[in-house]
PDB file of N, CA and C in Angstrom:
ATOM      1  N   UNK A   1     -44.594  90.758 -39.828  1.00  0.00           N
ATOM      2  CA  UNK A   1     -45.061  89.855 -38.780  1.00  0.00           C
ATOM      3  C   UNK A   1     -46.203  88.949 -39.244  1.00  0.00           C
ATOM      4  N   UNK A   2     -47.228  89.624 -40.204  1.00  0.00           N
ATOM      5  CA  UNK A   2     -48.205  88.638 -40.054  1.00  0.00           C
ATOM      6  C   UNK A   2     -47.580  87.803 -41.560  1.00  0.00           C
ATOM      7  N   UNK A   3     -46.599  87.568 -42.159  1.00  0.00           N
ATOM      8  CA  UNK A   3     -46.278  86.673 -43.337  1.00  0.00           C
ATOM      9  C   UNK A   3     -45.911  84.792 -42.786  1.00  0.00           C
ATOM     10  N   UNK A   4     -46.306  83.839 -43.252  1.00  0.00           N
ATOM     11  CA  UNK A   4     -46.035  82.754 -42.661  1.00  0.00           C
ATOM     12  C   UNK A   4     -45.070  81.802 -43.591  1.00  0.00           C
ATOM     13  N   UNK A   5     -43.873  81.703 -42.460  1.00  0.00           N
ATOM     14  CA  UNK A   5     -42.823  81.173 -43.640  1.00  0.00           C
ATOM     15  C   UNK A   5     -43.211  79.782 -44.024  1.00  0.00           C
ATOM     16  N   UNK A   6     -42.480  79.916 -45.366  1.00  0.00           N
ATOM     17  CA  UNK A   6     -42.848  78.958 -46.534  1.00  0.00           C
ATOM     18  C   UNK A   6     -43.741  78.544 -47.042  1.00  0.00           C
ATOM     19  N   UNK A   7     -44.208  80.186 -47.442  1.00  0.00           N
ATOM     20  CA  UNK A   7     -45.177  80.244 -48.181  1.00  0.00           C
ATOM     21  C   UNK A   7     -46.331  79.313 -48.374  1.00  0.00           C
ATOM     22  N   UNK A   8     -47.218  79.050 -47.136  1.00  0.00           N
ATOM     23  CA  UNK A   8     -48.630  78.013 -47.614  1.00  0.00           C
ATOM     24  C   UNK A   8     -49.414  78.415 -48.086  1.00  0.00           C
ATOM     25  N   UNK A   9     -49.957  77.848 -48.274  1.00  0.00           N
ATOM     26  CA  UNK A   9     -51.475  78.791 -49.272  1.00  0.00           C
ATOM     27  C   UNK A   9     -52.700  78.436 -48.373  1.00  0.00           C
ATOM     28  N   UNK A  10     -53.755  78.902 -48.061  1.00  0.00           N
ATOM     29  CA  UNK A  10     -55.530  78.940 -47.923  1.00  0.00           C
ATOM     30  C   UNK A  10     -55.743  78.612 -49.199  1.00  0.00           C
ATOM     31  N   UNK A  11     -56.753  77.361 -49.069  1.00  0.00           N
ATOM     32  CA  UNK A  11     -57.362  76.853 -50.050  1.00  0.00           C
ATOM     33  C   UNK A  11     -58.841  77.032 -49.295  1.00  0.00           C
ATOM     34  N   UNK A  12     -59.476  77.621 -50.095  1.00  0.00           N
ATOM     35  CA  UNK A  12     -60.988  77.445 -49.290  1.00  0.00           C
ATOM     36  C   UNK A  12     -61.733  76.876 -50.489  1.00  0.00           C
ATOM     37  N   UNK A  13     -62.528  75.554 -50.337  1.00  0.00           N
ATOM     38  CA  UNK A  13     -63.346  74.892 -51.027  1.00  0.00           C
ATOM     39  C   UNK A  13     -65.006  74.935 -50.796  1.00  0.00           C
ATOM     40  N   UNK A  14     -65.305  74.727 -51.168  1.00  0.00           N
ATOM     41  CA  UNK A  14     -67.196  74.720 -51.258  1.00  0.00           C
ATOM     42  C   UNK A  14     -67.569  74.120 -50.134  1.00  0.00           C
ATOM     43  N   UNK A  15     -66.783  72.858 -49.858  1.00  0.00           N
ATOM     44  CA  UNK A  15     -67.405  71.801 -48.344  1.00  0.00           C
ATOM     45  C   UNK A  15     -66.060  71.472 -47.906  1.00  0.00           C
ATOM     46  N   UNK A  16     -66.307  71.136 -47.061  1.00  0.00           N
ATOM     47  CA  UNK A  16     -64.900  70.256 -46.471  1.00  0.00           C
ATOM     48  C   UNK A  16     -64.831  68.897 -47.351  1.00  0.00           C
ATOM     49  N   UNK A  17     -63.480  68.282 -47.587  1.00  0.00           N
ATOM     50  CA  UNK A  17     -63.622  67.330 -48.511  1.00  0.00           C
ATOM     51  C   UNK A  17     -62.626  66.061 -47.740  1.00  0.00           C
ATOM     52  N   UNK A  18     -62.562  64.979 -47.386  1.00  0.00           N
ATOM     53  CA  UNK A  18     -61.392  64.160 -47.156  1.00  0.00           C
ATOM     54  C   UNK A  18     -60.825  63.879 -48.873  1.00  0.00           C
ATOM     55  N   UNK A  19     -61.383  63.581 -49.201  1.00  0.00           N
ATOM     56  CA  UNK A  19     -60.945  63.327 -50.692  1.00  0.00           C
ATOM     57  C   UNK A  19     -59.698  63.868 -51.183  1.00  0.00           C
ATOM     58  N   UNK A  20     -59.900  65.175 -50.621  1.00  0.00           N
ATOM     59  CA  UNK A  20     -59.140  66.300 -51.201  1.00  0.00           C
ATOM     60  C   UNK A  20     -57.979  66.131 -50.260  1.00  0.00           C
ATOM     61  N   UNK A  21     -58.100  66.388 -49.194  1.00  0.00           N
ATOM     62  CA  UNK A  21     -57.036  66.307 -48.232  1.00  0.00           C
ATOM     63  C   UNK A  21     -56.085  65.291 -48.743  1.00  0.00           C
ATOM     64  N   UNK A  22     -56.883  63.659 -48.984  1.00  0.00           N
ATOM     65  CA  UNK A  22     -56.084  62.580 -49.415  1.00  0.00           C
ATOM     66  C   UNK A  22     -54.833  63.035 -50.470  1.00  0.00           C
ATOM     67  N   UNK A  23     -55.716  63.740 -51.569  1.00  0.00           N
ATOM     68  CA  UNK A  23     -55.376  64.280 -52.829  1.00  0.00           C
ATOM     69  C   UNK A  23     -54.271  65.001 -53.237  1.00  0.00           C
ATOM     70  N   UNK A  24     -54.306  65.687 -52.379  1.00  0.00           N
ATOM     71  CA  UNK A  24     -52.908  66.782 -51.511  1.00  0.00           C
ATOM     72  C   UNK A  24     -51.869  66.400 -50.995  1.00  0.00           C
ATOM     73  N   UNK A  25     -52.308  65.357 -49.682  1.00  0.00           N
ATOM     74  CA  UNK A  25     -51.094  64.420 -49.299  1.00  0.00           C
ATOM     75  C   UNK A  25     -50.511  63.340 -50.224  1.00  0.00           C
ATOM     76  N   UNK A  26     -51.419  63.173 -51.031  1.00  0.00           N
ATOM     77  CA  UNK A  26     -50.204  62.398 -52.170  1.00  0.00           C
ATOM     78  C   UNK A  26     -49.374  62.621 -53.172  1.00  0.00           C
ATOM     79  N   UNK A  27     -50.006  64.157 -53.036  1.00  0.00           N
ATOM     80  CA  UNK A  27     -48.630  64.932 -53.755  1.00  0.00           C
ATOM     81  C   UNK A  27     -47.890  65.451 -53.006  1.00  0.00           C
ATOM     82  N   UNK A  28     -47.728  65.219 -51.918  1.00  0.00           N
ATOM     83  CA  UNK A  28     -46.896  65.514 -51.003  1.00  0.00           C
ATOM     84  C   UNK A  28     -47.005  66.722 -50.300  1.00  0.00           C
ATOM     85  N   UNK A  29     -48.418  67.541 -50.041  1.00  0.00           N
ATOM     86  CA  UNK A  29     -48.454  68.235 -49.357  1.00  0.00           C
ATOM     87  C   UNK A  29     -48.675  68.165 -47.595  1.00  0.00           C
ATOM     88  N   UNK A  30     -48.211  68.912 -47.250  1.00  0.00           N
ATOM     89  CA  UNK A  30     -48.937  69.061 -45.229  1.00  0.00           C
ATOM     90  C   UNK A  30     -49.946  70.226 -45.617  1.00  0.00           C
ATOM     91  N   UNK A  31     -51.471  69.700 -44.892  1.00  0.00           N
ATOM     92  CA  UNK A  31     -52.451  70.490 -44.797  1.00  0.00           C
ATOM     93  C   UNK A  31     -52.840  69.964 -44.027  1.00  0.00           C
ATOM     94  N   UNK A  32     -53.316  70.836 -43.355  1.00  0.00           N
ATOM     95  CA  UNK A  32     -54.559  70.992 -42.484  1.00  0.00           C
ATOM     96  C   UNK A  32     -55.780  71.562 -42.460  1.00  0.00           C
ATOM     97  N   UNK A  33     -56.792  71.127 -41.895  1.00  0.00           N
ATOM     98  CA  UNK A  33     -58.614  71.720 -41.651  1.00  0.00           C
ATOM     99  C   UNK A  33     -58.011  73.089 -40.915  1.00  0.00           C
ATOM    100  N   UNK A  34     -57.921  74.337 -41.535  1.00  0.00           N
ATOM    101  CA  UNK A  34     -57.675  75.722 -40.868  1.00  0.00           C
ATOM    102  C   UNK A  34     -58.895  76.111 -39.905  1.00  0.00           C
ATOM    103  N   UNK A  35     -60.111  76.617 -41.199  1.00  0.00           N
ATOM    104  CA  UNK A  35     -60.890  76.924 -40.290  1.00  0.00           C
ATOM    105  C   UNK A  35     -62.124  76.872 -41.307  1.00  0.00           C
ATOM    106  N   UNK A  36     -63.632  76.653 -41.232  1.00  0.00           N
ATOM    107  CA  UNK A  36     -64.523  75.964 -42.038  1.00  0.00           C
ATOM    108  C   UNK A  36     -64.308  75.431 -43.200  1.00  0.00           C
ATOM    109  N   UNK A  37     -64.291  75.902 -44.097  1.00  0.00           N
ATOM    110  CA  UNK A  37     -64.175  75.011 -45.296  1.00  0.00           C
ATOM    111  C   UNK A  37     -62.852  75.584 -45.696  1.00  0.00           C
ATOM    112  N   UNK A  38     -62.054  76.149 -45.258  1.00  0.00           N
ATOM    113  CA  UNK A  38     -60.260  76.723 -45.489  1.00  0.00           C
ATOM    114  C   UNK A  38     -59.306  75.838 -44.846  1.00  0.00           C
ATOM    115  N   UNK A  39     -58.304  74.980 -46.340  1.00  0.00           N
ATOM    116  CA  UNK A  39     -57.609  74.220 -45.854  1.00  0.00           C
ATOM    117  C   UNK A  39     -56.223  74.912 -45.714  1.00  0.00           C
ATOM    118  N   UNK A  40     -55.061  74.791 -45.148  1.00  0.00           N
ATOM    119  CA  UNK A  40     -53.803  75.100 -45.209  1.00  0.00           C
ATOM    120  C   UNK A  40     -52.992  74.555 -45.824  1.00  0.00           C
ATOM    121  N   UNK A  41     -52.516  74.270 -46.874  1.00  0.00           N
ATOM    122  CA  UNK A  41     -51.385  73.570 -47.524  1.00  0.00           C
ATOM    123  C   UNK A  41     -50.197  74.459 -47.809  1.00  0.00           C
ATOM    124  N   UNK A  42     -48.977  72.874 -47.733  1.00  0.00           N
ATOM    125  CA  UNK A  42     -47.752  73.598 -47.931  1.00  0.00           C
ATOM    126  C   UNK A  42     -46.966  72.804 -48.342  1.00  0.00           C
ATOM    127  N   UNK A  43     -46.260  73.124 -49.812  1.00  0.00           N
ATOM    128  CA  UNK A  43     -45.409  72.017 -50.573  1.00  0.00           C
ATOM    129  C   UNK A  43     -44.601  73.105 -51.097  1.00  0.00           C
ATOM    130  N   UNK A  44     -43.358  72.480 -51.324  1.00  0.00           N
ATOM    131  CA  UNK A  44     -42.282  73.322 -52.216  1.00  0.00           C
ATOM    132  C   UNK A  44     -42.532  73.851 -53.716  1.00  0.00           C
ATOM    133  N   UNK A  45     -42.513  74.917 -53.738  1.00  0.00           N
ATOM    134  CA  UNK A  45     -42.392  75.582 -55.068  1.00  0.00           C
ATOM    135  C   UNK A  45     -43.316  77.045 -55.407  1.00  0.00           C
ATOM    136  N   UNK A  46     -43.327  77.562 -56.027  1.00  0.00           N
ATOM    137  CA  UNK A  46     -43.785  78.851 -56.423  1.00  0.00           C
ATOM    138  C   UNK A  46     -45.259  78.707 -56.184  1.00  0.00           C
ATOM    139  N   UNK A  47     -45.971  79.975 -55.734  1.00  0.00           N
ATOM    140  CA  UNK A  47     -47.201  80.264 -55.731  1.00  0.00           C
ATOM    141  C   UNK A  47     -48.269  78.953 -56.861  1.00  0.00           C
ATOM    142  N   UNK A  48     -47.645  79.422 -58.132  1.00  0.00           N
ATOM    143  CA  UNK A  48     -48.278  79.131 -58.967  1.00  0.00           C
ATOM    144  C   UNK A  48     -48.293  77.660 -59.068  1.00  0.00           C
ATOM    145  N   UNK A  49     -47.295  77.248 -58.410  1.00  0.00           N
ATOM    146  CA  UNK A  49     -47.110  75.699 -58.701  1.00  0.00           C
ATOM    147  C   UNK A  49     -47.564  74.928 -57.875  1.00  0.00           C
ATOM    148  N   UNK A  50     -47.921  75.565 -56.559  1.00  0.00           N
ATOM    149  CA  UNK A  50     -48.860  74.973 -55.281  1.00  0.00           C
ATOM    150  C   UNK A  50     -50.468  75.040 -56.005  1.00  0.00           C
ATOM    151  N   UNK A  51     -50.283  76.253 -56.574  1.00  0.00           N
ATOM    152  CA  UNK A  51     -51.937  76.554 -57.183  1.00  0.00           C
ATOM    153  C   UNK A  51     -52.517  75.534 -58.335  1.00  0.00           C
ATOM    154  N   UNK A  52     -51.452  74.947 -59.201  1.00  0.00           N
ATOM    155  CA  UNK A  52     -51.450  74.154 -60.116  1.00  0.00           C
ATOM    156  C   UNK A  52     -51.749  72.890 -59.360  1.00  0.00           C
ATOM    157  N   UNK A  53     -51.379  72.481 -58.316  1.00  0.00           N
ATOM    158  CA  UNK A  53     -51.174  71.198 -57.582  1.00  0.00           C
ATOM    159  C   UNK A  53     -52.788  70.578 -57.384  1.00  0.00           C
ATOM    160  N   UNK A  54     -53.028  71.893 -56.499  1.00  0.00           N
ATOM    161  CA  UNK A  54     -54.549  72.037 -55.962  1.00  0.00           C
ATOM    162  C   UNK A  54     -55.502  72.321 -56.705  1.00  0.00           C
ATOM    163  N   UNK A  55     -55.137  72.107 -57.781  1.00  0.00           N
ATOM    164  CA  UNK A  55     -56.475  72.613 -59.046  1.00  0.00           C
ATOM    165  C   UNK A  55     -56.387  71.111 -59.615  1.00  0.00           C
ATOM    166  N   UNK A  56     -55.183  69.853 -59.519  1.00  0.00           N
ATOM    167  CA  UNK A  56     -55.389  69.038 -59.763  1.00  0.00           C
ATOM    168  C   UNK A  56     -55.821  68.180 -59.288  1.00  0.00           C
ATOM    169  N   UNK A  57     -55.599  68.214 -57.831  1.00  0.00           N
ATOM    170  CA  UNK A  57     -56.456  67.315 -56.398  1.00  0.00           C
ATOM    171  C   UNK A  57     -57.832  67.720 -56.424  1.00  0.00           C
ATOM    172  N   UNK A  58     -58.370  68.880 -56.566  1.00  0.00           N
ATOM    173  CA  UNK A  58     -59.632  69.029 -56.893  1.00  0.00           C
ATOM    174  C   UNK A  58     -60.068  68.454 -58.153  1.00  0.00           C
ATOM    175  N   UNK A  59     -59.835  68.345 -59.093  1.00  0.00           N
ATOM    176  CA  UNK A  59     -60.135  67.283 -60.110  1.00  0.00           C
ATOM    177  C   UNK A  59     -59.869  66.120 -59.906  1.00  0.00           C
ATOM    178  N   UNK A  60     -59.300  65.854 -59.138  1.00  0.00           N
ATOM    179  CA  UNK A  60     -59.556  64.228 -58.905  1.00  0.00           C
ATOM    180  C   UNK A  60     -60.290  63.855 -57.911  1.00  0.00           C
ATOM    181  N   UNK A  61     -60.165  64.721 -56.916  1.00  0.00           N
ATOM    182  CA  UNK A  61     -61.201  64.305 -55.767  1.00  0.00           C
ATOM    183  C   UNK A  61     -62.708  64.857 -55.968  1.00  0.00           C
ATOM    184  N   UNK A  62     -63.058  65.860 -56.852  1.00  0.00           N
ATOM    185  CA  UNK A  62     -64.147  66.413 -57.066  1.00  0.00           C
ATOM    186  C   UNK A  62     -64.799  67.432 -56.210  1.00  0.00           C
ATOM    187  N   UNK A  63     -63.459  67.824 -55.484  1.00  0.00           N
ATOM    188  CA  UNK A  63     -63.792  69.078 -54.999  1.00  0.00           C
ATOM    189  C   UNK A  63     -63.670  70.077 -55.645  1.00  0.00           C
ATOM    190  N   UNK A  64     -64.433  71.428 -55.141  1.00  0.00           N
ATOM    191  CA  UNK A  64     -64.846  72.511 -55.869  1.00  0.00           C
ATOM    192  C   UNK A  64     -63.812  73.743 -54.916  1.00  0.00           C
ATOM    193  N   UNK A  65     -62.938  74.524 -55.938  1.00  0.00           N
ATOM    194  CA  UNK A  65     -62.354  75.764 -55.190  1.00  0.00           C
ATOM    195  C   UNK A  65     -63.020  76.778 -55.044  1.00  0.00           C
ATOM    196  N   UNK A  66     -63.015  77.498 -54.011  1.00  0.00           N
ATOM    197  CA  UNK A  66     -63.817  78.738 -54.285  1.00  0.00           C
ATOM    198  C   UNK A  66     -62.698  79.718 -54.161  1.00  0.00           C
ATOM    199  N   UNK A  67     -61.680  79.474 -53.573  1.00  0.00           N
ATOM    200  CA  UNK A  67     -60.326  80.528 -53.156  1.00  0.00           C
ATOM    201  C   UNK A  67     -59.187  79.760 -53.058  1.00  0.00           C
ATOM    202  N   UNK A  68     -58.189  80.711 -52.988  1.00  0.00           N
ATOM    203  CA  UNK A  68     -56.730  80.709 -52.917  1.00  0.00           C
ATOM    204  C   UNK A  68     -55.848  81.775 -53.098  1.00  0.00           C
ATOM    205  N   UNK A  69     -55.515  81.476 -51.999  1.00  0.00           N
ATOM    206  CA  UNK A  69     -54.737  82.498 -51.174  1.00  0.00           C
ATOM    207  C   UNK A  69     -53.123  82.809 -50.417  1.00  0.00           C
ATOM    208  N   UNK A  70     -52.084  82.915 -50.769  1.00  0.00           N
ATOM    209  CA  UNK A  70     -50.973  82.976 -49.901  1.00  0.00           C
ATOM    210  C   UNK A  70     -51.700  83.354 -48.276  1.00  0.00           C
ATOM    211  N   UNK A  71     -51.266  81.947 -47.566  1.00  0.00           N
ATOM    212  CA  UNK A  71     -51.286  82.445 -46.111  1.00  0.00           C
ATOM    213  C   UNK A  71     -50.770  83.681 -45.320  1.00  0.00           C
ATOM    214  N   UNK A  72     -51.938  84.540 -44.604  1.00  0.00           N
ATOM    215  CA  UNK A  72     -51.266  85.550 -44.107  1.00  0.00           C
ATOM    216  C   UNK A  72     -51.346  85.507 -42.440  1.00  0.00           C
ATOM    217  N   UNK A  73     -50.977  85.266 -41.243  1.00  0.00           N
ATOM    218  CA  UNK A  73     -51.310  84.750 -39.938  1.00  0.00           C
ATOM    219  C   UNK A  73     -52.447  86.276 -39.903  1.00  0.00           C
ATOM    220  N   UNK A  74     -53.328  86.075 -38.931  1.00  0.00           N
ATOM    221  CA  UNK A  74     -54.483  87.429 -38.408  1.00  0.00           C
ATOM    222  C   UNK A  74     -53.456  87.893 -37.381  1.00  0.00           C
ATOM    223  N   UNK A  75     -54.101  88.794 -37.053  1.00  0.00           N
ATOM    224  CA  UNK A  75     -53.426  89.984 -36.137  1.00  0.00           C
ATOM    225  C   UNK A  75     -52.895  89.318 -34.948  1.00  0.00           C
ATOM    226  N   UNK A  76     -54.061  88.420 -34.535  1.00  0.00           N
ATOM    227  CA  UNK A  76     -54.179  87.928 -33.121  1.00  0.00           C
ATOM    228  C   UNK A  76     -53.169  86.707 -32.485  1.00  0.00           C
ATOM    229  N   UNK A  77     -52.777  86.306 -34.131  1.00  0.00           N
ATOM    230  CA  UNK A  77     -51.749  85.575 -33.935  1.00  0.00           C
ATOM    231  C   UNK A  77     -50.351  86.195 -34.241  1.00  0.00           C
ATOM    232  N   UNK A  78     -50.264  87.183 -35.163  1.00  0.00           N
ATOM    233  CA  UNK A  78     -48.888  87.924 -34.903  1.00  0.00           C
ATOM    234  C   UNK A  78     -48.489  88.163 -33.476  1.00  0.00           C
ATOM    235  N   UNK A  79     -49.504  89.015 -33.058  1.00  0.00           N
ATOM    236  CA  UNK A  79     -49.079  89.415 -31.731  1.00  0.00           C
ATOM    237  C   UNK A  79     -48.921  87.917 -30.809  1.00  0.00           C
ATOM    238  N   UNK A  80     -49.579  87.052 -30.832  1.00  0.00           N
ATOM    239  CA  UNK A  80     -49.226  86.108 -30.012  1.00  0.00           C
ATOM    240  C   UNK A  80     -48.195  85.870 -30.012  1.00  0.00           C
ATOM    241  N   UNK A  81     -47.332  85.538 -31.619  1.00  0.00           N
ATOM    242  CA  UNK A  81     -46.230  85.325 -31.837  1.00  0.00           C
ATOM    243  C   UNK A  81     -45.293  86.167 -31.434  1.00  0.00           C
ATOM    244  N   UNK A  82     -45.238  87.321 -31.415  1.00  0.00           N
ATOM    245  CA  UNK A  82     -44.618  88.738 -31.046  1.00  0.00           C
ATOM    246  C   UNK A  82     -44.159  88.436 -29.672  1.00  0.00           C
ATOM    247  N   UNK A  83     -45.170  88.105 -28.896  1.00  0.00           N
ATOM    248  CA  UNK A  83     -44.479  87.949 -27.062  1.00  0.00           C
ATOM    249  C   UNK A  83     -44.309  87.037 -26.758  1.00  0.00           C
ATOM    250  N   UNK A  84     -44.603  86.077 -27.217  1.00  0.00           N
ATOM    251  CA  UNK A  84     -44.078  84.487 -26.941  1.00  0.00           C
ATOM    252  C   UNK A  84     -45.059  83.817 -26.949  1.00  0.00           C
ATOM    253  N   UNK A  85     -46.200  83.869 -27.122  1.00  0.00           N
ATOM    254  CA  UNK A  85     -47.414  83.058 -26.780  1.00  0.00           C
ATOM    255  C   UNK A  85     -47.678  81.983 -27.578  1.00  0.00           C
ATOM    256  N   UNK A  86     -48.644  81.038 -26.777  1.00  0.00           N
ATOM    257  CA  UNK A  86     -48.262  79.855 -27.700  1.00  0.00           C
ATOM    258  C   UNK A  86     -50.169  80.163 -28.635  1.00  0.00           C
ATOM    259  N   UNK A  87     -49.921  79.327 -29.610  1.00  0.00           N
ATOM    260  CA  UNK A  87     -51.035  80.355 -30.788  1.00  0.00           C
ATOM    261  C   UNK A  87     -52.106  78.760 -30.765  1.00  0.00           C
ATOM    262  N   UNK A  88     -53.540  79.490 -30.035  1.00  0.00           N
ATOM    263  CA  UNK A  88     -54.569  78.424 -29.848  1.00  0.00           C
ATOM    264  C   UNK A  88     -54.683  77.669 -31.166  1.00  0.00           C
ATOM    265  N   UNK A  89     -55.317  76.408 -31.504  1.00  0.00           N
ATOM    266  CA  UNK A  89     -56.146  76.142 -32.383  1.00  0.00           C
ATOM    267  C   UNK A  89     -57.162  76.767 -33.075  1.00  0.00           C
ATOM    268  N   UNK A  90     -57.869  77.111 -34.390  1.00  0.00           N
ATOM    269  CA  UNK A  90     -59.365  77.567 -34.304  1.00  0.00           C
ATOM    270  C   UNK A  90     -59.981  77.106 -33.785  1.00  0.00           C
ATOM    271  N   UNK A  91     -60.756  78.055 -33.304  1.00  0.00           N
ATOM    272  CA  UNK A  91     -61.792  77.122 -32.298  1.00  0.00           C
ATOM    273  C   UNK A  91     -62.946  76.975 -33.431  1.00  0.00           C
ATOM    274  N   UNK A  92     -63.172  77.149 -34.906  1.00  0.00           N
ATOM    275  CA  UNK A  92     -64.454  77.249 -35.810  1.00  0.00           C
ATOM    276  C   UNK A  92     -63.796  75.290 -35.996  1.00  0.00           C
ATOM    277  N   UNK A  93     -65.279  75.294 -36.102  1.00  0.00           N
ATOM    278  CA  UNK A  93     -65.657  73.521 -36.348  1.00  0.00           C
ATOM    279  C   UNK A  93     -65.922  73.271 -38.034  1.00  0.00           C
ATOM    280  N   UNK A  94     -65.307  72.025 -38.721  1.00  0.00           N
ATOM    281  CA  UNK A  94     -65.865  71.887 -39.871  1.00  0.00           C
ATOM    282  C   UNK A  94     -67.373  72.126 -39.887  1.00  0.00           C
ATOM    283  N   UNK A  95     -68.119  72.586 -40.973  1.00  0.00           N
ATOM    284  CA  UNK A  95     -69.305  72.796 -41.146  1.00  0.00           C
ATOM    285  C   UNK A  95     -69.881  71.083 -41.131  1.00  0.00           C
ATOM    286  N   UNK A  96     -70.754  70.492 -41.223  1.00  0.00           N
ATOM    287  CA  UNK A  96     -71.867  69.193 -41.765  1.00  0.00           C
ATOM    288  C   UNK A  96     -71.728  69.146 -43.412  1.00  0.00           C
ATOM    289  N   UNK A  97     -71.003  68.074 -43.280  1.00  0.00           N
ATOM    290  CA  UNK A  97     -70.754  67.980 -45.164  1.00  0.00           C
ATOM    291  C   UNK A  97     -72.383  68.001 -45.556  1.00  0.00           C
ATOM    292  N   UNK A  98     -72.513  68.620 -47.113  1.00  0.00           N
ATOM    293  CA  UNK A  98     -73.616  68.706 -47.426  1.00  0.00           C
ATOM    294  C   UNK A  98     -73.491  66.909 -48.769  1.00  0.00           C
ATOM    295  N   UNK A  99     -74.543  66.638 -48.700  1.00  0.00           N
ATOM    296  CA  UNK A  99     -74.762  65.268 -49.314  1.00  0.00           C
ATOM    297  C   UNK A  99     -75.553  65.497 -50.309  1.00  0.00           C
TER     298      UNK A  99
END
């Protein structure tokens, strides 16, 4: 229950970055702002080859990784999913980019 198909990954970076986001979508990923500095991405191909992707958008955008992770949904959303419920937004806010 808590596995999320097709395989996305948690990328958690140092700050929130648009750069990066850009960086991602032009390799053709869908991501999203998950939850503070943890982005969601999801592009076709093996673990390793999403991981390769995002180690290169961070070099170009000059963002910094701190993690990466195969997406796993939390409890709170399995079960949501489990009875039908529809699954909130995070409610956590990007942090204040640091300058």
């Amino acid at each position: 229950l808590k596995k999320v198909e097709g395989q996305p990954v948690d990328i958690d970076l140092r700050e929130t970055s648009d750069a990066f986001v850009a960086a991602m979508q032009n390799r053709g990923a869908k991501i999203h702002h998950f939850r503070f500095t943890t982005y969601r991405a999801q592009l076709p191909g093996t673990p390793e080859q999403v991981a390769a992707i995002a180690l290169a958008a961070a070099r170009e955008s000059g963002a910094q990784i701190r993690g990466l992770a195969l997406a796993e949904r939390s409890l709170e959303e399995a079960f949501l999913a489990a009875v039908g419920a529809t699954i909130p937004p995070p409610l956590a806010a990007a942090p204040p980019r640091l300058n």
